[in-house]
Protein backbone atom coordinates (compact mmCIF):
# COMPACT_ATOMS: atom_id res chain seq x y z
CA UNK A 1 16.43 -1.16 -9.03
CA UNK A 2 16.88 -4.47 -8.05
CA UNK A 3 20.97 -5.37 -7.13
CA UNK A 4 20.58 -9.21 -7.29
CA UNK A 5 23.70 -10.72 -5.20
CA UNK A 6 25.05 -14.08 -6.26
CA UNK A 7 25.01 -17.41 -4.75
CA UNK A 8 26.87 -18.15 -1.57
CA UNK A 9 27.32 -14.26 -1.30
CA UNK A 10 29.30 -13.04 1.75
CA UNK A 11 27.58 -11.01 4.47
CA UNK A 12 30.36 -8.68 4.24
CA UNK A 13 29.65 -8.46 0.66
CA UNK A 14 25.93 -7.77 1.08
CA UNK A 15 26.97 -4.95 3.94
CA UNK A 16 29.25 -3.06 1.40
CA UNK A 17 26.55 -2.96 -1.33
CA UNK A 18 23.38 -1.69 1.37
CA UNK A 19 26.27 0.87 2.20
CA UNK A 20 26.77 2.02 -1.39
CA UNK A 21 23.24 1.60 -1.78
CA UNK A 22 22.92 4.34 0.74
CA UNK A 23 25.69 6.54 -0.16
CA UNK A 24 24.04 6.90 -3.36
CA UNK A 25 21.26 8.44 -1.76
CA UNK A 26 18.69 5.25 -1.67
CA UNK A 27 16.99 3.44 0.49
CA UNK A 28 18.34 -0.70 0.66
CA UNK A 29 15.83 -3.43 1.22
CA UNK A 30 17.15 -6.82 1.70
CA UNK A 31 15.02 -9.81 0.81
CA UNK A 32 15.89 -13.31 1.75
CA UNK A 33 15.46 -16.28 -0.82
CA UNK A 34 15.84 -19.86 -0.73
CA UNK A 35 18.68 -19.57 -2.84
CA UNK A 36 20.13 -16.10 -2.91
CA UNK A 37 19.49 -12.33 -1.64
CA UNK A 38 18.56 -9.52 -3.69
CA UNK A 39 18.36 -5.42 -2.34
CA UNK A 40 16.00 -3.64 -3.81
CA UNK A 41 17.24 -0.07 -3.57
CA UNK A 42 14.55 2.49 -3.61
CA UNK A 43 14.26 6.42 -3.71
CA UNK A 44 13.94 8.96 -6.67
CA UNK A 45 13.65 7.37 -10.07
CA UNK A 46 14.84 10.14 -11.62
CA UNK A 47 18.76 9.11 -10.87
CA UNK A 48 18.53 5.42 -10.54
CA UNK A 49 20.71 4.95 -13.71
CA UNK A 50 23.65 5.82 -11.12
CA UNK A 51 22.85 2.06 -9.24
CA UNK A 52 23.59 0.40 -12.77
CA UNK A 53 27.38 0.82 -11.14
CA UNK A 54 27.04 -1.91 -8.80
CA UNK A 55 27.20 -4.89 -10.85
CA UNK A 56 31.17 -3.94 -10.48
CA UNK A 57 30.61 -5.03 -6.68
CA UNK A 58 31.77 -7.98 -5.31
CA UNK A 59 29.49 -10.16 -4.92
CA UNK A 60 26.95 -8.77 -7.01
CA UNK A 61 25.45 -10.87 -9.95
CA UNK A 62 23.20 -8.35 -11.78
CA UNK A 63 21.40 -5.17 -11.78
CA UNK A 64 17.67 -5.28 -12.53
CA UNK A 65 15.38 -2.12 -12.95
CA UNK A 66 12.08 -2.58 -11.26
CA UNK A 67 9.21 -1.74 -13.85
CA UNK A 68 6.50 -1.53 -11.65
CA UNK A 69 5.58 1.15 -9.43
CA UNK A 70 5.24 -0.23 -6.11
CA UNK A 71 8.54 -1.59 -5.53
CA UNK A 72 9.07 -3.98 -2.90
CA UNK A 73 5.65 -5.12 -3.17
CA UNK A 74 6.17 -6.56 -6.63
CA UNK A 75 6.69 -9.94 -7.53
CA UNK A 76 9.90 -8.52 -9.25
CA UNK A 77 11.87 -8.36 -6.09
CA UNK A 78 10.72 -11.59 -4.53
CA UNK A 79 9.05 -14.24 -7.35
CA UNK A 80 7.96 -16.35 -4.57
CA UNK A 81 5.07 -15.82 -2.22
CA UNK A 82 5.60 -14.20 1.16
CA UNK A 83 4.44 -16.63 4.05
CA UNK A 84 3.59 -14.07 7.00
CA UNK A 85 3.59 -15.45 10.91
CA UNK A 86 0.92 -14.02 13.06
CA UNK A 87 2.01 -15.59 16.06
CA UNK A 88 3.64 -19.02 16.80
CA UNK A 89 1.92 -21.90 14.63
CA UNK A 90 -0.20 -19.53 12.93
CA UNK A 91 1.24 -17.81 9.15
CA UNK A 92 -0.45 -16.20 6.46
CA UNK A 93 0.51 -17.71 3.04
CA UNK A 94 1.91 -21.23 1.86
CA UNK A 95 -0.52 -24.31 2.31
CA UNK A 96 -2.54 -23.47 5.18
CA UNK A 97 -5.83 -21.38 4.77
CA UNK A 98 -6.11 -19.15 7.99
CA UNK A 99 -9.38 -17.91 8.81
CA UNK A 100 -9.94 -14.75 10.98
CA UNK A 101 -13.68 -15.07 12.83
CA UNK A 102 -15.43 -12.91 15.35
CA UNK A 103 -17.98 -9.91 15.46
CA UNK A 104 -17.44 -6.62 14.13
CA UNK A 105 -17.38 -4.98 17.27
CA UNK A 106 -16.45 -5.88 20.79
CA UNK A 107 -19.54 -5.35 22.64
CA UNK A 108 -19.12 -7.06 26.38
CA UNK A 109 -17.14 -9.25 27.95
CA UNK A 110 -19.83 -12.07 27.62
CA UNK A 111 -20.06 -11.33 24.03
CA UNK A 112 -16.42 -11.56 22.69
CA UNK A 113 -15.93 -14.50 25.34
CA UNK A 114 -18.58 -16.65 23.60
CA UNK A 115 -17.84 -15.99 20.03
CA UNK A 116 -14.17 -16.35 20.37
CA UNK A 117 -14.93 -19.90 22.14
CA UNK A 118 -17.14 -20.39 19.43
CA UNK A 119 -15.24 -19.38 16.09
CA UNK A 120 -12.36 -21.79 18.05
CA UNK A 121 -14.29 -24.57 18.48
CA UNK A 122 -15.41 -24.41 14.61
CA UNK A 123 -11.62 -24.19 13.71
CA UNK A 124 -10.81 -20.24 13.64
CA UNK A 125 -7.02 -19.76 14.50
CA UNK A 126 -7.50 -15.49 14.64
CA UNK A 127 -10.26 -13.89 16.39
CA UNK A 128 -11.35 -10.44 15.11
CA UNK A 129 -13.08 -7.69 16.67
CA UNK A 130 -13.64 -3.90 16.60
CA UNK A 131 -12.68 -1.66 19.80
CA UNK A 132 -12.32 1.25 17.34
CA UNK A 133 -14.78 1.63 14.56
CA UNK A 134 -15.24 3.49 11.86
CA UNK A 135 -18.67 4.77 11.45
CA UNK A 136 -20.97 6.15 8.41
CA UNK A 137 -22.95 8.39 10.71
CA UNK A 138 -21.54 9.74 13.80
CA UNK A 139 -24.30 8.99 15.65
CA UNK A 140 -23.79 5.35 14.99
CA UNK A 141 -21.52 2.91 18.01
CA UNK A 142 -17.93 4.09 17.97
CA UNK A 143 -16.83 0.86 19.82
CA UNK A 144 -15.38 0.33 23.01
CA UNK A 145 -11.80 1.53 22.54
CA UNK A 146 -9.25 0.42 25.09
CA UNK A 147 -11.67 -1.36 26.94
CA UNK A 148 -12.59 -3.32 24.07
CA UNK A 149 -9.08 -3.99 23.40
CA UNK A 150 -8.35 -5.11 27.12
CA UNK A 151 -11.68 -7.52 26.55
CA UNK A 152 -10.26 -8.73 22.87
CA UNK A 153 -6.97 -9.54 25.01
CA UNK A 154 -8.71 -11.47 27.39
CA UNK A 155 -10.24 -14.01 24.94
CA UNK A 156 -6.81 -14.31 23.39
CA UNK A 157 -5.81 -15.47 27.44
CA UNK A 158 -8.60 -17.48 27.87
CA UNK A 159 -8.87 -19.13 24.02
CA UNK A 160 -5.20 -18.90 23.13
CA UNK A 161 -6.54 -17.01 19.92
CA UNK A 162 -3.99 -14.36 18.35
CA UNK A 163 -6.54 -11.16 17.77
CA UNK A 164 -7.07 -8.76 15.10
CA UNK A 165 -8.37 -5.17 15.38
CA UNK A 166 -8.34 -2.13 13.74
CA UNK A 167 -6.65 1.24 13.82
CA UNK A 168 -8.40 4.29 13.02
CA UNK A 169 -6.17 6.68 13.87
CA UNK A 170 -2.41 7.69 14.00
CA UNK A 171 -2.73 9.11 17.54
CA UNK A 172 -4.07 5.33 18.45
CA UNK A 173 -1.43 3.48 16.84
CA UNK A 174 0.79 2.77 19.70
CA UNK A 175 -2.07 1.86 21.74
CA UNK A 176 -3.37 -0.73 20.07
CA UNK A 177 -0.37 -2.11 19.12
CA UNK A 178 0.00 -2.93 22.86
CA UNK A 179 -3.01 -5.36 22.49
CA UNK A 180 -3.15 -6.75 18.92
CA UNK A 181 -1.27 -9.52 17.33
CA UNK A 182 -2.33 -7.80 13.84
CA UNK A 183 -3.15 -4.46 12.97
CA UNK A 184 -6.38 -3.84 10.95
CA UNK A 185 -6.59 -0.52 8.24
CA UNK A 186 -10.06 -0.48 7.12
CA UNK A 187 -11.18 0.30 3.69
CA UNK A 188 -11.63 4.15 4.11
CA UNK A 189 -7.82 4.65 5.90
CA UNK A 190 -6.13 2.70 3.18
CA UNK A 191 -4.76 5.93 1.81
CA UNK A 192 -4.82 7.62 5.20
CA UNK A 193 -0.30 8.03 4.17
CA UNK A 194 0.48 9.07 7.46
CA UNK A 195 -1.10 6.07 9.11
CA UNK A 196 0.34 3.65 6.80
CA UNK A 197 4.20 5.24 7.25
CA UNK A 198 3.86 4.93 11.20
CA UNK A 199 2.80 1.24 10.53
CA UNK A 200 5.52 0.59 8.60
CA UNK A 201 7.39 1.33 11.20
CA UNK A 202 6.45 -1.60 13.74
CA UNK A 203 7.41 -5.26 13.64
CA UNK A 204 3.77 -6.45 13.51
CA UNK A 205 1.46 -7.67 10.91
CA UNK A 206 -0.71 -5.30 9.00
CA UNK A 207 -3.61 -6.20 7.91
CA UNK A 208 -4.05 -3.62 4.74
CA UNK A 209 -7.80 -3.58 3.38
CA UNK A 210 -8.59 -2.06 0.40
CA UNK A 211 -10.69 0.90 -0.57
CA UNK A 212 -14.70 0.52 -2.18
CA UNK A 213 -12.97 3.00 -4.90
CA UNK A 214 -9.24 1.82 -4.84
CA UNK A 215 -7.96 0.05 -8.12
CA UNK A 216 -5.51 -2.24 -7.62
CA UNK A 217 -2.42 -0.40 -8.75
CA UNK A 218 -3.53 2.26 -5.87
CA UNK A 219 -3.87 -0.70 -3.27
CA UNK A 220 0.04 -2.37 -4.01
CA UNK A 221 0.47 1.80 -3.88
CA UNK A 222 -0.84 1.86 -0.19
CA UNK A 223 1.16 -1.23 0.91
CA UNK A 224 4.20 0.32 -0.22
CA UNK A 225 4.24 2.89 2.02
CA UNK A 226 4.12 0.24 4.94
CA UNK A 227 6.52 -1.97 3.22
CA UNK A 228 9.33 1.26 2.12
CA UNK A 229 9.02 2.10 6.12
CA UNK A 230 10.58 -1.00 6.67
CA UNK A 231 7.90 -3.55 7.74
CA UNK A 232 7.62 -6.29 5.27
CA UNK A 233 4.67 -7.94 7.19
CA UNK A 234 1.92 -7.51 5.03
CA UNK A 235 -1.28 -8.71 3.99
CA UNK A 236 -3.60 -7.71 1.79
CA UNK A 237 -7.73 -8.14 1.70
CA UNK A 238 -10.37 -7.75 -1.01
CA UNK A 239 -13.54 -6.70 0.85
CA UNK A 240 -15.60 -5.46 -2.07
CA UNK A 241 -15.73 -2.45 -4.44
CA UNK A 242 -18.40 0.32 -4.78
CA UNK A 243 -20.35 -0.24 -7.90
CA UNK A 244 -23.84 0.19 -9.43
CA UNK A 245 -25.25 -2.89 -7.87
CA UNK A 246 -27.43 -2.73 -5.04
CA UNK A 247 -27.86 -6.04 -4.23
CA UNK A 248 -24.91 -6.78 -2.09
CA UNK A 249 -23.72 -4.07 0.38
CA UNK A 250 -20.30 -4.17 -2.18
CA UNK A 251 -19.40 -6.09 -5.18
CA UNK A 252 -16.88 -8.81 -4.06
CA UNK A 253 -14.23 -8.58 -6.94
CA UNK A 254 -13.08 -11.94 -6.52
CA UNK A 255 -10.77 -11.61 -10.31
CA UNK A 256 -8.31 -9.73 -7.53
CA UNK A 257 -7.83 -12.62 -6.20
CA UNK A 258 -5.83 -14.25 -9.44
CA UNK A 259 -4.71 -10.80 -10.70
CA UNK A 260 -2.99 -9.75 -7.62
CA UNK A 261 -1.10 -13.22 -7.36
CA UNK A 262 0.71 -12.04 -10.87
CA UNK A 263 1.56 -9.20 -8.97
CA UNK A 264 2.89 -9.17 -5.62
CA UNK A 265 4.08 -11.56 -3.76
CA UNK A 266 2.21 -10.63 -0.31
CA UNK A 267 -0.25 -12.86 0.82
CA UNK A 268 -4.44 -12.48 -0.36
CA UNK A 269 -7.48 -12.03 2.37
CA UNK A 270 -10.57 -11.94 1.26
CA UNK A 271 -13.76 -10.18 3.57
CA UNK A 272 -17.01 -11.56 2.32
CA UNK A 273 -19.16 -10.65 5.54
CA UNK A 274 -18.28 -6.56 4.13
CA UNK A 275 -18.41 -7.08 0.59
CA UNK A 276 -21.78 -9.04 0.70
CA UNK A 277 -23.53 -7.29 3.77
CA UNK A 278 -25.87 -10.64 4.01
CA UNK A 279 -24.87 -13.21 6.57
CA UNK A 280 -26.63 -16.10 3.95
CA UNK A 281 -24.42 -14.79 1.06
CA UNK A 282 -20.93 -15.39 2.91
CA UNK A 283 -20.47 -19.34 3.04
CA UNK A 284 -20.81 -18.89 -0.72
CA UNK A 285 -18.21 -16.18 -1.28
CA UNK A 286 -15.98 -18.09 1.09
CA UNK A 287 -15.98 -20.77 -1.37
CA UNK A 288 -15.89 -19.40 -4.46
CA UNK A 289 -12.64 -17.42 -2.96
CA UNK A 290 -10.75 -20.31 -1.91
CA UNK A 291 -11.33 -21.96 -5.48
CA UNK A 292 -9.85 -18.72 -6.86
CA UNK A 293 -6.55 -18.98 -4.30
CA UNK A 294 -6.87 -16.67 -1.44
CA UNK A 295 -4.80 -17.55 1.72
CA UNK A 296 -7.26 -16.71 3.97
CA UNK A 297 -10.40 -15.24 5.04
CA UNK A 298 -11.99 -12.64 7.83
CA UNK A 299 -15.62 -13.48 8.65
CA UNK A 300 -17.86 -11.71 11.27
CA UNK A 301 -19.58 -13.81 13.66
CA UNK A 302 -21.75 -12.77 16.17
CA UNK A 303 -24.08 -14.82 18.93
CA UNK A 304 -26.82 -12.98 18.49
CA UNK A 305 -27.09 -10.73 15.21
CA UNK A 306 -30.04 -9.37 15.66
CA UNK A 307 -28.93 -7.16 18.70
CA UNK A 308 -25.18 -6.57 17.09
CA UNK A 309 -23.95 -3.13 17.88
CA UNK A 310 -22.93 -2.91 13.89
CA UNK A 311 -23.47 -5.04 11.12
CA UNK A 312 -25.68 -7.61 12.49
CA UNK A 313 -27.46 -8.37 9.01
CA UNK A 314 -23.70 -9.86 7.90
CA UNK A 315 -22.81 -11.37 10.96
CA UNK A 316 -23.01 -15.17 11.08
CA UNK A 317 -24.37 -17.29 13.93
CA UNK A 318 -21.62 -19.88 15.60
CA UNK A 319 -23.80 -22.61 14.53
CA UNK A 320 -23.60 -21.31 10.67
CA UNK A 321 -20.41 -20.32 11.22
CA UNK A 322 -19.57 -24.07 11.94
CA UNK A 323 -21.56 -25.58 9.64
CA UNK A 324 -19.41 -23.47 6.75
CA UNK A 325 -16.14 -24.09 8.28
CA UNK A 326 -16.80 -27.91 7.53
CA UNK A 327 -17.57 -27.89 4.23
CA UNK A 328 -14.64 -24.79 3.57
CA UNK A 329 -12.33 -27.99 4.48
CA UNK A 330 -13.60 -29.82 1.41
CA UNK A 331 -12.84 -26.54 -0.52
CA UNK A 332 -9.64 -25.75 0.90
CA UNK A 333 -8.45 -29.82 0.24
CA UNK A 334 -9.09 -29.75 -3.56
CA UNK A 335 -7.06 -26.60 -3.54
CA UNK A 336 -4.14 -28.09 -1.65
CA UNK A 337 -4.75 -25.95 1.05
CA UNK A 338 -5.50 -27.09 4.87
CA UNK A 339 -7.26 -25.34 7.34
């Protein structure tokens, strides 16, 4: 249910309704608007008729039921689109297109030193990079773990760069979010639940990717366990479905773009170095997915791709990487958008 309060509604008068919210047995969820706060009160469905009650409650203007499934991630609670800060000057969402830039995995300190300069320079404002990664074969590079992470946070020092990395595991959660500005779940933890529930429980950004088998229903699913833990700071990103084609390493479903806009109001990502797999398919992908609205984009770059650790064959050069970012403005003006 959604318990929509009224204009100019007290703070006292909000208090008494999360408290009857939570007598009641649910869970209360306050979201700020421009013009006036609802609560979306979740828990079992099976008893929610009882919340109907409140529109007594000072106060309170209506009482809404939520129809879809993932609650707080709907556009139903909040109409408008969530604008998410990463770190001072730098937000997720609204008119600015934020691109995330760096290799897929922290390999030295030369190596995540140059390409963060690099993706900088070109006009990156988030610098990615793997310390824990998520392998196919076992045999394959793990990544550099805390070391990595203690390199990534050097490059933020040196570059002023907020970083983004990934967290593989629950028992690594607190670790890395000593080091990262945003917190990465890759495509094969996005229903990893008891992940998601302990990053709902920090104040940091969450980078939420979805699965290569995940419809979209079970992706708003996934980011409403973060988001019913209490962290609202979500973002989503499309990095490509499994499908028949072999081609492309994925299929970039780009339609997600548009569909998820209808609905939820968290802010759309899009990966096109992981859904493509070929370094001289992304520039085009980045385009097409700023015509179709995304809010940002994640793109691996890599000085020398050829001797990458992982994913070399997607990685772009800094001097490609440039070369995009330049005509991306043109894409990003037509759209409104500013990079």
């Amino acid at each position: 249910m959604i318990i929509v309060m009224k204009q100019g509604a007290s703070k006292q008068e909000l208090a008494d309704v999360k408290k009857r919210i939570e007598a009641l047995g649910y869970m209360p969820h306050v979201i700020h608007g421009e013009t006036r706060n609802v609560v979306g009160a979740v828990g079992d469905e099976r008893g929610k008729s009882v919340l109907q009650a409140l529109e007594s409650m000072s106060g309170v203007e209506n009482v809404v039921p939520i129809l879809k499934p993932y609650k707080l991630a709907s556009r139903e609670v909040k109409p408008e689109p969530s604008v998410i800060e990463i770190a001072p000057g730098v937000s997720v969402g609204g008119d600015s297109l934020i691109v995330m830039a760096g290799p897929c995995a922290v390999e030295s300190e030369a190596q995540i030193l140059e390409t963060a300069h690099a993706v900088k320079a070109a006009g990156a404002t988030v610098l990615r990079g793997g310390a824990f990664k998520p392998r196919t074969s076992p045999y394959s590079f793990q990544g550099m773990e805390e070391e990595g992470l203690k390199l990534l946070a050097a490059a933020r020092e040196v570059t002023g760069l907020p970083i983004v990395t990934e967290v593989v595991n629950p028992r690594d959660v607190e670790l890395v979010a000593k080091y990262a500005d945003v917190m990465q779940v890759g495509a094969r933890n996005v229903q990893n639940f008891a992940l998601l529930k302990m990053l709902g429980q920090l104040d940091k950004p969450i980078l939420l990717k979805r699965g290569m088998a995940t419809t979209i229903q079970e992706y708003l699913m996934s980011a409403e366990y973060i988001l019913s833990e209490g962290n609202r700071r979500v973002i989503l990103c499309e990095r490509g479905i499994r499908t028949f084609e072999t081609a492309t390493r994925n299929t970039l479903d780009i339609s997600a773009i548009p569909v998820l806009r209808q609905q939820t109001h968290l802010p759309i990502m899009i990966d096109p170095s992981h859904a493509t797999g070929h370094a001289a398919l992304v520039p085009s992908m980045c385009y097409a997915s700023v015509a179709a609205g995304c809010d940002g984009l994640i793109v691996e770059v890599h000085p020398t791709p050829e001797t990458a650790a992982s994913d070399g064959p997607q990685s772009l050069r800094p001097a490609e990487f440039a070369e995009m970012m330049t005509k991306l403005r043109e894409f990003a003006a037509v759209v409104g958008k500013t990079i």
